[in-house]
N, C-alpha and C. Protein backbone atom coordinates (compact mmCIF):
# COMPACT_ATOMS: atom_id res chain seq x y z
N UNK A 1 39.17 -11.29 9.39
CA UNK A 1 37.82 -11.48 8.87
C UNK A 1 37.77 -12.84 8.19
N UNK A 2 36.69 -13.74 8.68
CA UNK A 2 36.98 -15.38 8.09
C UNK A 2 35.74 -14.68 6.63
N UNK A 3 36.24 -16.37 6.17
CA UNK A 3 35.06 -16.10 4.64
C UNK A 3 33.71 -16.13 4.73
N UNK A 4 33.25 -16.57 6.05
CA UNK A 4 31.95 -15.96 6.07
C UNK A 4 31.41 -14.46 6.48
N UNK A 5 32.31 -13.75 7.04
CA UNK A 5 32.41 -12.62 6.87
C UNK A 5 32.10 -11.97 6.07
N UNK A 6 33.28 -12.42 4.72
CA UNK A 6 33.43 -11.80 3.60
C UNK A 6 32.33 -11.93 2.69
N UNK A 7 31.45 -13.27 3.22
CA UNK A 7 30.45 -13.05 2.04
C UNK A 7 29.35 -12.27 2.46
N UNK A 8 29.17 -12.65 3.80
CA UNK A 8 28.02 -11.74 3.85
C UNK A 8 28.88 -10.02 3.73
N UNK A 9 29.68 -9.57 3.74
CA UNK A 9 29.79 -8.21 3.51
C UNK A 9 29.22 -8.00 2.08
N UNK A 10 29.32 -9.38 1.26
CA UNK A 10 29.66 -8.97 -0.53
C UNK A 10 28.07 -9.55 -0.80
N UNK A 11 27.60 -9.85 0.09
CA UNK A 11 25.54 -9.94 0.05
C UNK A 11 25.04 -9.08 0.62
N UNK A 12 25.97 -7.90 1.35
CA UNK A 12 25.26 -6.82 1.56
C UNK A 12 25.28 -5.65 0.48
N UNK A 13 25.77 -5.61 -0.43
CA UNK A 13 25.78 -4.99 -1.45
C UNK A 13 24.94 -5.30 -3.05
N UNK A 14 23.94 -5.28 -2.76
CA UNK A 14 22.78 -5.85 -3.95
C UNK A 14 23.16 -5.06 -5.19
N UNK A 15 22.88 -5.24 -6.38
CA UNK A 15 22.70 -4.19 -7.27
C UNK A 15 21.35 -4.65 -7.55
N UNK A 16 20.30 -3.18 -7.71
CA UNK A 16 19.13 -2.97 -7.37
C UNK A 16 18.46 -1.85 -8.90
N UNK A 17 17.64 -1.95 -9.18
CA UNK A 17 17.23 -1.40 -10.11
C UNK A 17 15.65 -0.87 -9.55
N UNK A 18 15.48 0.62 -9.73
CA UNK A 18 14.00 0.78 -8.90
C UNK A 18 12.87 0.95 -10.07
N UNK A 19 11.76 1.27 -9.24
CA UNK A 19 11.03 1.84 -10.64
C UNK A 19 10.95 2.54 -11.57
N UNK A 20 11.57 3.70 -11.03
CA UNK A 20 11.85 4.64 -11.93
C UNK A 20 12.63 4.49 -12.77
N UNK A 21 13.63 3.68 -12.49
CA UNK A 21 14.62 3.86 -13.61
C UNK A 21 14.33 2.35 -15.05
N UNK A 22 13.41 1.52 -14.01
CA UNK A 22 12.26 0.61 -15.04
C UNK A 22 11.78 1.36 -15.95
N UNK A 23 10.80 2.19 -15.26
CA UNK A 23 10.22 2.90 -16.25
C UNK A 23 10.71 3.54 -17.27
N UNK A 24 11.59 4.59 -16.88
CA UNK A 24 13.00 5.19 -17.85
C UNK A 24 12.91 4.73 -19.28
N UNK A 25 13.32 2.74 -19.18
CA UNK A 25 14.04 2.37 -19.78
C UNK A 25 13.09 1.54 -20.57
N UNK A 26 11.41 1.06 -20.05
CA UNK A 26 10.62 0.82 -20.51
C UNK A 26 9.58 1.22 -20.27
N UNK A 27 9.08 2.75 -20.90
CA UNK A 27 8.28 3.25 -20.30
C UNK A 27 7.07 2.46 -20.58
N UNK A 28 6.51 2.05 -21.59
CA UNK A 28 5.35 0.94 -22.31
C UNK A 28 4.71 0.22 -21.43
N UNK A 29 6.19 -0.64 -21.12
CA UNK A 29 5.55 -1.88 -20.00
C UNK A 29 5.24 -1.36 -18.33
N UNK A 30 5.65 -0.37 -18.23
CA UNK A 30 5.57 -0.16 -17.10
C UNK A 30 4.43 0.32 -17.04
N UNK A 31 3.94 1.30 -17.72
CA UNK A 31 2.35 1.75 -17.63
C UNK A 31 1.39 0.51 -17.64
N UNK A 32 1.57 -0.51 -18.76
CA UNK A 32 0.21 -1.38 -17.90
C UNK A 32 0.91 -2.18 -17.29
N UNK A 33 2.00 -2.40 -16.42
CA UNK A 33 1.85 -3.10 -15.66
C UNK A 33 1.40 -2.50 -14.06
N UNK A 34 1.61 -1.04 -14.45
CA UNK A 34 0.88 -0.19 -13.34
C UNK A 34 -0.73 -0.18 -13.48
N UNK A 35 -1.21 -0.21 -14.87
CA UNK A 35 -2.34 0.11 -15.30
C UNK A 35 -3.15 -1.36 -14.64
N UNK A 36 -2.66 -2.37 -13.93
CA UNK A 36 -2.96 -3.95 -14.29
C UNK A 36 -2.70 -3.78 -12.32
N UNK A 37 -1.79 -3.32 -11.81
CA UNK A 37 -2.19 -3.66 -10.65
C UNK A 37 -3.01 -2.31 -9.62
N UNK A 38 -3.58 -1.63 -10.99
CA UNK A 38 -4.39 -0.70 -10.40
C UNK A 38 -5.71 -0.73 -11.01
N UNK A 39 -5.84 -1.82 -11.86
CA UNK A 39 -7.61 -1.73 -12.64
C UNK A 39 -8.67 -1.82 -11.30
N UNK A 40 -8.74 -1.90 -10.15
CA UNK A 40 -9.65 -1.87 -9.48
C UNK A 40 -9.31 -0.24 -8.72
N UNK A 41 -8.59 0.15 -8.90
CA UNK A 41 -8.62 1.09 -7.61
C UNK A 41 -7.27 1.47 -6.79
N UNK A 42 -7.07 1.24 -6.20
CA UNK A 42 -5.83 1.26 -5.40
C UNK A 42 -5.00 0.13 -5.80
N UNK A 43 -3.68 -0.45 -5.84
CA UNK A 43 -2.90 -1.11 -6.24
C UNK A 43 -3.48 -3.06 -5.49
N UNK A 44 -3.78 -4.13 -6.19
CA UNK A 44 -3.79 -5.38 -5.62
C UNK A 44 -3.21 -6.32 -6.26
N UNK A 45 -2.12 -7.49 -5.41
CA UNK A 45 -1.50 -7.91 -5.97
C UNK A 45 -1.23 -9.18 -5.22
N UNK A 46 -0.84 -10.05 -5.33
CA UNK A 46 0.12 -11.67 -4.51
C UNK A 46 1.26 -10.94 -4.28
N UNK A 47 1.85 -11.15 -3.50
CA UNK A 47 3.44 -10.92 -3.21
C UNK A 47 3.61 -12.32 -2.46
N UNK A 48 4.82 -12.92 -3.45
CA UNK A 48 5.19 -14.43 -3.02
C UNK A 48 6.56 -13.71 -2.47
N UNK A 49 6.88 -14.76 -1.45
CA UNK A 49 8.44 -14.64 -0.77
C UNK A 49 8.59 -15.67 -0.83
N UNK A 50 10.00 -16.75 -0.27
CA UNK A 50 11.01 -17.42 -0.40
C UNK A 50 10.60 -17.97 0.97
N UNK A 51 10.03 -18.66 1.86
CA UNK A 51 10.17 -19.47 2.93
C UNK A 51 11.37 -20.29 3.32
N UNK A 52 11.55 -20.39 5.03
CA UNK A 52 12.78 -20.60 4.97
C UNK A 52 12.87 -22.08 4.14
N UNK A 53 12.17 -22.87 4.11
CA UNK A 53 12.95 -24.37 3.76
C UNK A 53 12.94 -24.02 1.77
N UNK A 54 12.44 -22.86 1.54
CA UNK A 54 12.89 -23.06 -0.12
C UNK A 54 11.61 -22.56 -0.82
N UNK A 55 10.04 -23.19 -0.09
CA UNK A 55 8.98 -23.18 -0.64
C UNK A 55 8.67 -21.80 -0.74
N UNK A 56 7.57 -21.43 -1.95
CA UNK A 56 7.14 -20.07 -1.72
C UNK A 56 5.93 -19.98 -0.88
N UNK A 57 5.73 -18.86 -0.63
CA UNK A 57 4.75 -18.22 0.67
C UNK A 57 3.58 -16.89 -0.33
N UNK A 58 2.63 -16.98 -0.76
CA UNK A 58 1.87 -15.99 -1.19
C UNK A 58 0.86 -15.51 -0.65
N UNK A 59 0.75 -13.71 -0.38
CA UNK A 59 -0.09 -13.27 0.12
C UNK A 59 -0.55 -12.26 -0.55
N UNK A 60 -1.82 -11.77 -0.33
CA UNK A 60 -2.62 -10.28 -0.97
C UNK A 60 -1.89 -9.62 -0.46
N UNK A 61 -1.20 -8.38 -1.52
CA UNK A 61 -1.03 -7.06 -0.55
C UNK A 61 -1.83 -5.72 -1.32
N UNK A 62 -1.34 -4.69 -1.43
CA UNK A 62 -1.80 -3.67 -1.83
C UNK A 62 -0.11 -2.85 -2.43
N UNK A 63 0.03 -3.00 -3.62
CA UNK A 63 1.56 -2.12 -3.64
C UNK A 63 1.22 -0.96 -4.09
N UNK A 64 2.06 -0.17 -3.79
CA UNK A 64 2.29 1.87 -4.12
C UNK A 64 3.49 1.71 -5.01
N UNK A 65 2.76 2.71 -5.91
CA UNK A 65 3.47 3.04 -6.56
C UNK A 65 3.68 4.44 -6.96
N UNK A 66 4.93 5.10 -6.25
CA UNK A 66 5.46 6.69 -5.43
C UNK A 66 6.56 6.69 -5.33
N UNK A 67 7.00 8.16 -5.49
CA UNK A 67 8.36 8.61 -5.15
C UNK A 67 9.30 8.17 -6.01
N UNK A 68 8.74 7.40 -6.75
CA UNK A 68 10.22 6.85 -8.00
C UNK A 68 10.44 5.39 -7.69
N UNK A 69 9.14 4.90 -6.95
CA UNK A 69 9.60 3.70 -6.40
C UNK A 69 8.10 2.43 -5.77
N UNK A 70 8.64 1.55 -6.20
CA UNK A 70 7.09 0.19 -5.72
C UNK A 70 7.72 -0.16 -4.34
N UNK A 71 6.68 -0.14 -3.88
CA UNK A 71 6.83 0.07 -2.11
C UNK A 71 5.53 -1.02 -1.83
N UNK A 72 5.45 -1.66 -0.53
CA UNK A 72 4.38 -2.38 -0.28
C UNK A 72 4.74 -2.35 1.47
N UNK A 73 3.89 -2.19 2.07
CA UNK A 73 3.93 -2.53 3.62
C UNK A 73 3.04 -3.60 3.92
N UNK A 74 4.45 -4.32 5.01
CA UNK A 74 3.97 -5.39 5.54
C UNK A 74 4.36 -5.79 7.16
N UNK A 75 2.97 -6.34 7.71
CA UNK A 75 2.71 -6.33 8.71
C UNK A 75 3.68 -7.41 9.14
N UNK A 76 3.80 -7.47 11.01
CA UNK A 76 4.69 -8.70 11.46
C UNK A 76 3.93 -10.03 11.16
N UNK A 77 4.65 -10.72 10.17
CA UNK A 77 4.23 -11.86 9.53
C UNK A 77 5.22 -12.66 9.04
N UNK A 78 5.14 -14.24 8.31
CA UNK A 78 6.17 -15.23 8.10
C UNK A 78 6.30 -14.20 6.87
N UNK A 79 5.70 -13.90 6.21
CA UNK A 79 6.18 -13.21 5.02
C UNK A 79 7.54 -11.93 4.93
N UNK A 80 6.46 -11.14 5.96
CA UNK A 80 7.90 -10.46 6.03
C UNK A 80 9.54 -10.63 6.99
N UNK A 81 9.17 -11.80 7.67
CA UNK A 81 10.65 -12.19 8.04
C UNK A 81 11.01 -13.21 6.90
N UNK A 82 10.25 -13.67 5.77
CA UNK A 82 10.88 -14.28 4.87
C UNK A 82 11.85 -12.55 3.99
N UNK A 83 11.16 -11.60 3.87
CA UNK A 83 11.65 -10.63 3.08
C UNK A 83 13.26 -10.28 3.74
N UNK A 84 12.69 -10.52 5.12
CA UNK A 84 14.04 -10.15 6.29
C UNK A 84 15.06 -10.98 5.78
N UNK A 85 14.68 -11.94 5.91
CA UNK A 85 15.93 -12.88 5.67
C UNK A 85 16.29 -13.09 4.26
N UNK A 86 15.82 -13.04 3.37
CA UNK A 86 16.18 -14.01 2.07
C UNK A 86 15.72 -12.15 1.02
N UNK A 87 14.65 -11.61 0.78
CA UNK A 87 14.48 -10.31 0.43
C UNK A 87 14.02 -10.59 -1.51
N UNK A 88 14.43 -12.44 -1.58
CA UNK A 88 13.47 -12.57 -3.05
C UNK A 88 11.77 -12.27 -3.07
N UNK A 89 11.60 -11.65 -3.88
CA UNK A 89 9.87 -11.78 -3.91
C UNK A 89 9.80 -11.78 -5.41
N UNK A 90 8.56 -11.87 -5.82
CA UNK A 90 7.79 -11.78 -6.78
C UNK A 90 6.40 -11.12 -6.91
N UNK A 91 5.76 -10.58 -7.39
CA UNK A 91 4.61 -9.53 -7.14
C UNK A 91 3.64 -9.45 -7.97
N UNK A 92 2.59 -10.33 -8.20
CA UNK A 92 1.78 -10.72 -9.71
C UNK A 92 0.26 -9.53 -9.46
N UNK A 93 -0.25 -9.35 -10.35
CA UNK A 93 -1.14 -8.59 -10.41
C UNK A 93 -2.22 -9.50 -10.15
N UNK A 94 -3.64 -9.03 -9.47
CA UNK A 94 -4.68 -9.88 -9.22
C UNK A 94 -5.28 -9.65 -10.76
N UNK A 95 -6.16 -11.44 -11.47
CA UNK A 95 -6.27 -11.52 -12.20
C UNK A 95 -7.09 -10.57 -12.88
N UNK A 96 -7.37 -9.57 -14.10
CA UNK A 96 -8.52 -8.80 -14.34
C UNK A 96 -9.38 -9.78 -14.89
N UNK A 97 -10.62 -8.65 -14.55
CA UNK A 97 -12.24 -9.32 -15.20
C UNK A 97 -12.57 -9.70 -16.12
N UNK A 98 -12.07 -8.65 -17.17
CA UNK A 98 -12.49 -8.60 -18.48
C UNK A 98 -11.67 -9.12 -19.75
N UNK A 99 -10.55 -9.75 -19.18
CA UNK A 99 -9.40 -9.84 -20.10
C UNK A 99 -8.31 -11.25 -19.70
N UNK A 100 -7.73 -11.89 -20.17
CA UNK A 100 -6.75 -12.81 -19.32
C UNK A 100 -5.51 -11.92 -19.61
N UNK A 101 -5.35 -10.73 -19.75
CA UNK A 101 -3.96 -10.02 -18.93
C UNK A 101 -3.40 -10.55 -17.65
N UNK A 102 -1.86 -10.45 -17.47
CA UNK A 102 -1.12 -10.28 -16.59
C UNK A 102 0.24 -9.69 -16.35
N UNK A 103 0.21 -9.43 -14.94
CA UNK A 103 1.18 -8.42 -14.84
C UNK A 103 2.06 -9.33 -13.39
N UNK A 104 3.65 -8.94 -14.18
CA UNK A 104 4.09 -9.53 -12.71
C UNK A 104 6.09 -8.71 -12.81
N UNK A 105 6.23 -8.66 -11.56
CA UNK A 105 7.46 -8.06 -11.58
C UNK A 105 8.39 -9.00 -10.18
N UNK A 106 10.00 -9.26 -10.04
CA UNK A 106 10.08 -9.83 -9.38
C UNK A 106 11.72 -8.82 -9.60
N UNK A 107 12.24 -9.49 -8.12
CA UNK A 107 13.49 -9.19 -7.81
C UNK A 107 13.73 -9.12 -6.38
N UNK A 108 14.53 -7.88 -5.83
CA UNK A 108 14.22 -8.07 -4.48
C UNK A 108 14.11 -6.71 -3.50
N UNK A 109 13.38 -7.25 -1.99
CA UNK A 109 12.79 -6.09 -1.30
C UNK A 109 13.70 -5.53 -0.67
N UNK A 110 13.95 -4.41 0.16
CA UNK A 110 14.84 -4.19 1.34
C UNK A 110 13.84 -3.17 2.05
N UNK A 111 14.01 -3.10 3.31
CA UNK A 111 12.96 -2.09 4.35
C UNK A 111 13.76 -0.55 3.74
N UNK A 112 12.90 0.03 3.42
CA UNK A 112 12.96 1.27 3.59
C UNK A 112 13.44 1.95 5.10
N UNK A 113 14.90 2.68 5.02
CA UNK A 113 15.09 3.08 6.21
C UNK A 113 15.01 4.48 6.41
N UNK A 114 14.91 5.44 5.48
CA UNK A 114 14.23 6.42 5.44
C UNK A 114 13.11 7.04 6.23
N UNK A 115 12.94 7.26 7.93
CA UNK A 115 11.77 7.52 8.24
C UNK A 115 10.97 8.33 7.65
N UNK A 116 11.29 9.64 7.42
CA UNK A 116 10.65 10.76 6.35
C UNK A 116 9.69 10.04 5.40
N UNK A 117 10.45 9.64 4.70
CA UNK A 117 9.71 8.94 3.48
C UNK A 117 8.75 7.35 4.04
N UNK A 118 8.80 7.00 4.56
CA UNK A 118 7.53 5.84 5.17
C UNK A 118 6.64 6.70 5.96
N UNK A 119 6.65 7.21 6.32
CA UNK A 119 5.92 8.57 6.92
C UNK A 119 4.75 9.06 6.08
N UNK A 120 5.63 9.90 5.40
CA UNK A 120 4.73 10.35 3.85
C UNK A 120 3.86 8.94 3.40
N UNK A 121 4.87 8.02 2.78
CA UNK A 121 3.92 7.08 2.06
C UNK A 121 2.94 6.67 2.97
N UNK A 122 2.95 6.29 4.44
CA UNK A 122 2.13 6.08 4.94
C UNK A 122 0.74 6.84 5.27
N UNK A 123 0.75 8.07 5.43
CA UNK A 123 0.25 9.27 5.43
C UNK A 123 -0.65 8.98 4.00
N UNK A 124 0.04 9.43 2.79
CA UNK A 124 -0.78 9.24 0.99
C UNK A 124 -1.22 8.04 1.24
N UNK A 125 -0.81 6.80 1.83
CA UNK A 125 -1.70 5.73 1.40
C UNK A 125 -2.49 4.63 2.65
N UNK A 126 -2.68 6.01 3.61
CA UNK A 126 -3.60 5.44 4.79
C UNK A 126 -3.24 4.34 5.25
N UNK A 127 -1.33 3.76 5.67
CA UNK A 127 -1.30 2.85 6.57
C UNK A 127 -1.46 2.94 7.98
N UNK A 128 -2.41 2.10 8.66
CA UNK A 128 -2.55 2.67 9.86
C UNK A 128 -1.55 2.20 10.76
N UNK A 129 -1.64 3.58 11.55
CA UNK A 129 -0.30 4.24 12.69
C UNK A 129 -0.10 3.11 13.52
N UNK A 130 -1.07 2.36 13.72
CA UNK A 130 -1.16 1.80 15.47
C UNK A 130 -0.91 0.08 14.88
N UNK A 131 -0.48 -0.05 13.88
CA UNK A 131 -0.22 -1.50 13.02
C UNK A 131 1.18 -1.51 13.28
N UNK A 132 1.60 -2.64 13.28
CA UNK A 132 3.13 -2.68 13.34
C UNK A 132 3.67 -3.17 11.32
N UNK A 133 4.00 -2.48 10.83
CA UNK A 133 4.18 -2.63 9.90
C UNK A 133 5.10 -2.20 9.20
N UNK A 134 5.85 -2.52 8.29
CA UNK A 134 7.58 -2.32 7.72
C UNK A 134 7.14 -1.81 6.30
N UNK A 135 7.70 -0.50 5.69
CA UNK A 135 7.95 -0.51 4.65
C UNK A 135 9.07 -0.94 3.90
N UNK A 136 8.70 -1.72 2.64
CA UNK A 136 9.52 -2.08 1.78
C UNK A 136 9.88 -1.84 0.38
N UNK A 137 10.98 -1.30 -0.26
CA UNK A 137 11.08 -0.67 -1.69
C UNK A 137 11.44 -2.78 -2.28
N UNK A 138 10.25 -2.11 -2.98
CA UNK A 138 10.61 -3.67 -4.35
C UNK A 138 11.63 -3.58 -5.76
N UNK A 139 12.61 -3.60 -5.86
CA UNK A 139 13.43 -3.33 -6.75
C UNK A 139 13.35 -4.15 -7.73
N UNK A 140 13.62 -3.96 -9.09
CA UNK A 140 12.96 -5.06 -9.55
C UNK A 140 14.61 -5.25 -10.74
N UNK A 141 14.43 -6.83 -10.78
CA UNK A 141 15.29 -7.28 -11.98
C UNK A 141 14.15 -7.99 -13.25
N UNK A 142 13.15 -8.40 -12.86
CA UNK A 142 12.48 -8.86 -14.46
C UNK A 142 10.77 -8.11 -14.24
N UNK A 143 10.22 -7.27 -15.25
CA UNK A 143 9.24 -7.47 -15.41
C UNK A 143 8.60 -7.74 -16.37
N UNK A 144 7.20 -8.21 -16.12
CA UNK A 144 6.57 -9.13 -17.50
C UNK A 144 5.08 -8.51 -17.51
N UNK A 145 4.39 -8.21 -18.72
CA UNK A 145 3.06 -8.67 -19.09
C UNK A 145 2.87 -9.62 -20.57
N UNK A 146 1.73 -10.31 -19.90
CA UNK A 146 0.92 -10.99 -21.02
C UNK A 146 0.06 -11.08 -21.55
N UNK A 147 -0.24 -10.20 -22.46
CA UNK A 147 -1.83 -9.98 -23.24
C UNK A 147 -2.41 -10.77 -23.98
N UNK A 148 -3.49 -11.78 -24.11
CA UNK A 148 -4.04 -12.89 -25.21
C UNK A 148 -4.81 -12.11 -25.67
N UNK A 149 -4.98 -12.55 -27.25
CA UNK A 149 -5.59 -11.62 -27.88
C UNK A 149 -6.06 -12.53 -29.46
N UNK A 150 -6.95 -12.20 -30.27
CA UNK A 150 -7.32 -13.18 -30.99
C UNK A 150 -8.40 -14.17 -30.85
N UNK A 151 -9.07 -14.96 -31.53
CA UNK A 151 -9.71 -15.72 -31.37
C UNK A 151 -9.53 -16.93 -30.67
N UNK A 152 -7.84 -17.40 -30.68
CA UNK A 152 -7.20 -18.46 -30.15
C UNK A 152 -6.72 -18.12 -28.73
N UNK A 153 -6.73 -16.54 -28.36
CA UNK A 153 -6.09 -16.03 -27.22
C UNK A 153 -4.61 -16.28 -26.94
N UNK A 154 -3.90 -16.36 -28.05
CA UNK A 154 -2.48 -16.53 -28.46
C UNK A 154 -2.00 -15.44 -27.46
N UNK A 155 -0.97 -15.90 -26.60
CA UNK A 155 -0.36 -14.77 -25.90
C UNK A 155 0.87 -14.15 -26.40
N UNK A 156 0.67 -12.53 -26.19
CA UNK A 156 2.13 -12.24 -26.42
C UNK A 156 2.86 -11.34 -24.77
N UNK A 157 4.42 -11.79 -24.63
CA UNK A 157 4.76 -11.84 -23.52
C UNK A 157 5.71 -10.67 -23.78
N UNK A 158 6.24 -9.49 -22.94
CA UNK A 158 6.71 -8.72 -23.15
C UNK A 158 7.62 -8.51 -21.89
N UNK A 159 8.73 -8.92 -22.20
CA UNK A 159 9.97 -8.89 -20.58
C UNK A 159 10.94 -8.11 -20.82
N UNK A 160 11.25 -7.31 -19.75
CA UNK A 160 12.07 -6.60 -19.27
C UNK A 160 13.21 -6.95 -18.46
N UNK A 161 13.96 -7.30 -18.55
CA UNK A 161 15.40 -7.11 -17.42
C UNK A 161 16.03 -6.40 -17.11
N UNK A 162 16.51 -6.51 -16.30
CA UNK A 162 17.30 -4.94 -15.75
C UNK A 162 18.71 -5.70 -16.65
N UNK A 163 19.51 -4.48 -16.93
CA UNK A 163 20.53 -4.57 -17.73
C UNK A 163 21.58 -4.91 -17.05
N UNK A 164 22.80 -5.49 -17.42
CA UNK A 164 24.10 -5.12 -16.67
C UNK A 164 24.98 -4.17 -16.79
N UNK A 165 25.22 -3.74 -16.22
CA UNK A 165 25.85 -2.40 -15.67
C UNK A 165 25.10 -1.18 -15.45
N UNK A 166 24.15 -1.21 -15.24
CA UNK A 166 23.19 -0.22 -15.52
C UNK A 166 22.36 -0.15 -14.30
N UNK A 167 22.89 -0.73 -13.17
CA UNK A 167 22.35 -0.74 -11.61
C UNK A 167 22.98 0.05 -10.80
N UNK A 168 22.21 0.76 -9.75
CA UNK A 168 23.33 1.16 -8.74
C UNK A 168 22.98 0.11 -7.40
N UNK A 169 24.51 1.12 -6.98
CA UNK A 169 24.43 -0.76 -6.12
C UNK A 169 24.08 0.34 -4.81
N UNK A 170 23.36 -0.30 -3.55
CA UNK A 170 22.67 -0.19 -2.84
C UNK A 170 23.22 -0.47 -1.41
N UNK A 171 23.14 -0.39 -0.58
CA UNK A 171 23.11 -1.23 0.46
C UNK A 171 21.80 -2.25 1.07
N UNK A 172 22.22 -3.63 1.40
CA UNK A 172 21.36 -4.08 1.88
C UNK A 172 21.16 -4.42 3.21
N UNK A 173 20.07 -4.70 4.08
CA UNK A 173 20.45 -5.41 5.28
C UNK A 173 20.73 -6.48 5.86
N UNK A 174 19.64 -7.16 4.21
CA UNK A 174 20.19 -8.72 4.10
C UNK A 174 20.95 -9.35 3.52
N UNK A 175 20.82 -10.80 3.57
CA UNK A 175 22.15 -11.12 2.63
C UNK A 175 21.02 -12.23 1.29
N UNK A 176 21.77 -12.31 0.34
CA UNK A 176 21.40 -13.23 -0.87
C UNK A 176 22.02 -13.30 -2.09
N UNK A 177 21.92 -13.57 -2.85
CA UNK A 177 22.97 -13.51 -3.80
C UNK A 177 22.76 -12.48 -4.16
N UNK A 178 23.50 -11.85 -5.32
CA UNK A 178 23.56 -11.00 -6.65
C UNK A 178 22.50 -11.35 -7.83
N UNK A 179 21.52 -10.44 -7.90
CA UNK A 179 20.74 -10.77 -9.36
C UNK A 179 21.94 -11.07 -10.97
N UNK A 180 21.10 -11.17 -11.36
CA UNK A 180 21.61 -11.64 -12.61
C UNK A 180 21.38 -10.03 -13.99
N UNK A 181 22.21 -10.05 -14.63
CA UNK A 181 21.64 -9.24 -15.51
C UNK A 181 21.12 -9.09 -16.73
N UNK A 182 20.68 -9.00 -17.36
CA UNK A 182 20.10 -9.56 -18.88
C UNK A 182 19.84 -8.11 -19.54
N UNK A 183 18.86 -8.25 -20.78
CA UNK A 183 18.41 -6.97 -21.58
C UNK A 183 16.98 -6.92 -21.70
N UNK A 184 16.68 -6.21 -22.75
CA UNK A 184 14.86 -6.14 -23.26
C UNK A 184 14.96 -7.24 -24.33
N UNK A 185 13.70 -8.07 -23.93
CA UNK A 185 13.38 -9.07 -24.62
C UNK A 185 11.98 -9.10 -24.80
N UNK A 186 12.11 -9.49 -26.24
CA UNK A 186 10.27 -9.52 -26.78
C UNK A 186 9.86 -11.34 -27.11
N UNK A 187 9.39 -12.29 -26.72
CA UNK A 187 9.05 -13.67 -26.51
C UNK A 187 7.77 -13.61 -27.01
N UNK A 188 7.49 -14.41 -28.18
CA UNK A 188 6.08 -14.91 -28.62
C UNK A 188 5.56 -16.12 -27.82
C-alpha cells in the first residue's frame, strides 16, 4: 500500500458530529438556529460548497431537519459533485424580515447510504421521485447565531464547536481532511 493509499484510507474516516448530538450539548442554540432556518415555513437556506479550484459555490436549498439529523437533497449539479469530492459546506439561514438575526452551521456532508431512511425523508418532505437527487446528512463542527439588539444593534455571537473527543468517527466516501476540535464559546 503506497502513501497515497494510506491517506486516503485515513480521509475516509471523518470524525463527524450530527444534530442530535449538537443539540444534546447545546440545546439553546440549536432551537433558533432551527427556529431561523424555519421562520418562513419549511426549512431555507444558502448551502456554500468548496469548488474545485478553491472558490466557494452558493446555492438556495431547503434543509430537514429529522431523524436526529440535518439532511438537505441535492440535485445532479456542480454543487453536489463539489460535496462528492471535497464534502466542506457551510449552510447560512436566509436573512429574516423583521430582525438582522443569523443563523449558520458548517462542517461536512456525506450521502446518506441508508435507502430506508432517504425514502422516508423523501416521502415527509415531498422530494420528487422522478428528480435525480442525493441525500445528504450535514454534520456539523461549528455552529453560530447572531442576534443585534439595542439601539446600536450591537451583536452578540453565540458558537458552538464540536468538542474533541466527543465525535464518533464515521465512515466517509470522500476524502478531506480531519475537522478540528474546539469547545462552547460565548464572543461579544
Amino acid at each position: 500500500m503506497g502513501a497515497s493509499d494510506l491517506v486516503q484510507a485515513f480521509y475516509r474516516l471523518v470524525v463527524m458530529t450530527s444534530w442530535s448530538e449538537f443539540a444534546a450539548a447545546s440545546p439553546r442554540l440549536a432551537a433558533d438556529i432551527e427556529a431561523l432556518f424555519h421562520q418562513y415555513g419549511r426549512g431555507f437556506g444558502y448551502l456554500a460548497t468548496v469548488r474545485r479550484d478553491g472558490g466557494p459555490r452558493v446555492h438556495p436549498v431547503s434543509p430537514v431537519i429529522a431523524e436526529g439529523g440535518l439532511f438537505c437533497f441535492v440535485m445532479d449539479s456542480p454543487k453536489r459533485r463539489d460535496l462528492d469530492r471535497d464534502g466542506r459546506y457551510a449552510l447560512h439561514a436566509y436573512p429574516a424580515e423583521h430582525s438582522d438575526d443569523e443563523a449558520y452551521v458548517s462542517g461536512r456532508a456525506r450521502p446518506v447510504s441508508d435507502a430506508g431512511r432517504g425514502e422516508r425523508l423523501a416521502r415527509a418532505h415531498r422530494a420528487a421521485p422522478n428528480v435525480d437527487w442525493r441525500l445528504y446528512e450535514l454534520d456539523i463542527e461549528v455552529a453560530t447565531v447572531t442576534h443585534r439588539s439595542g439601539r446600536d444593534r450591537t451583536p452578540e455571537h453565540r458558537v458552538w464547536r464540536a468538542p474533541a473527543g466527543a465525535h464518533r468517527v464515521r465512515p466517509r466516501t470522500g476524502d478531506g481532511p480531519s475537522p478540528a476540535g474546539g469547545a462552547v464559546a460565548r464572543c461579544a
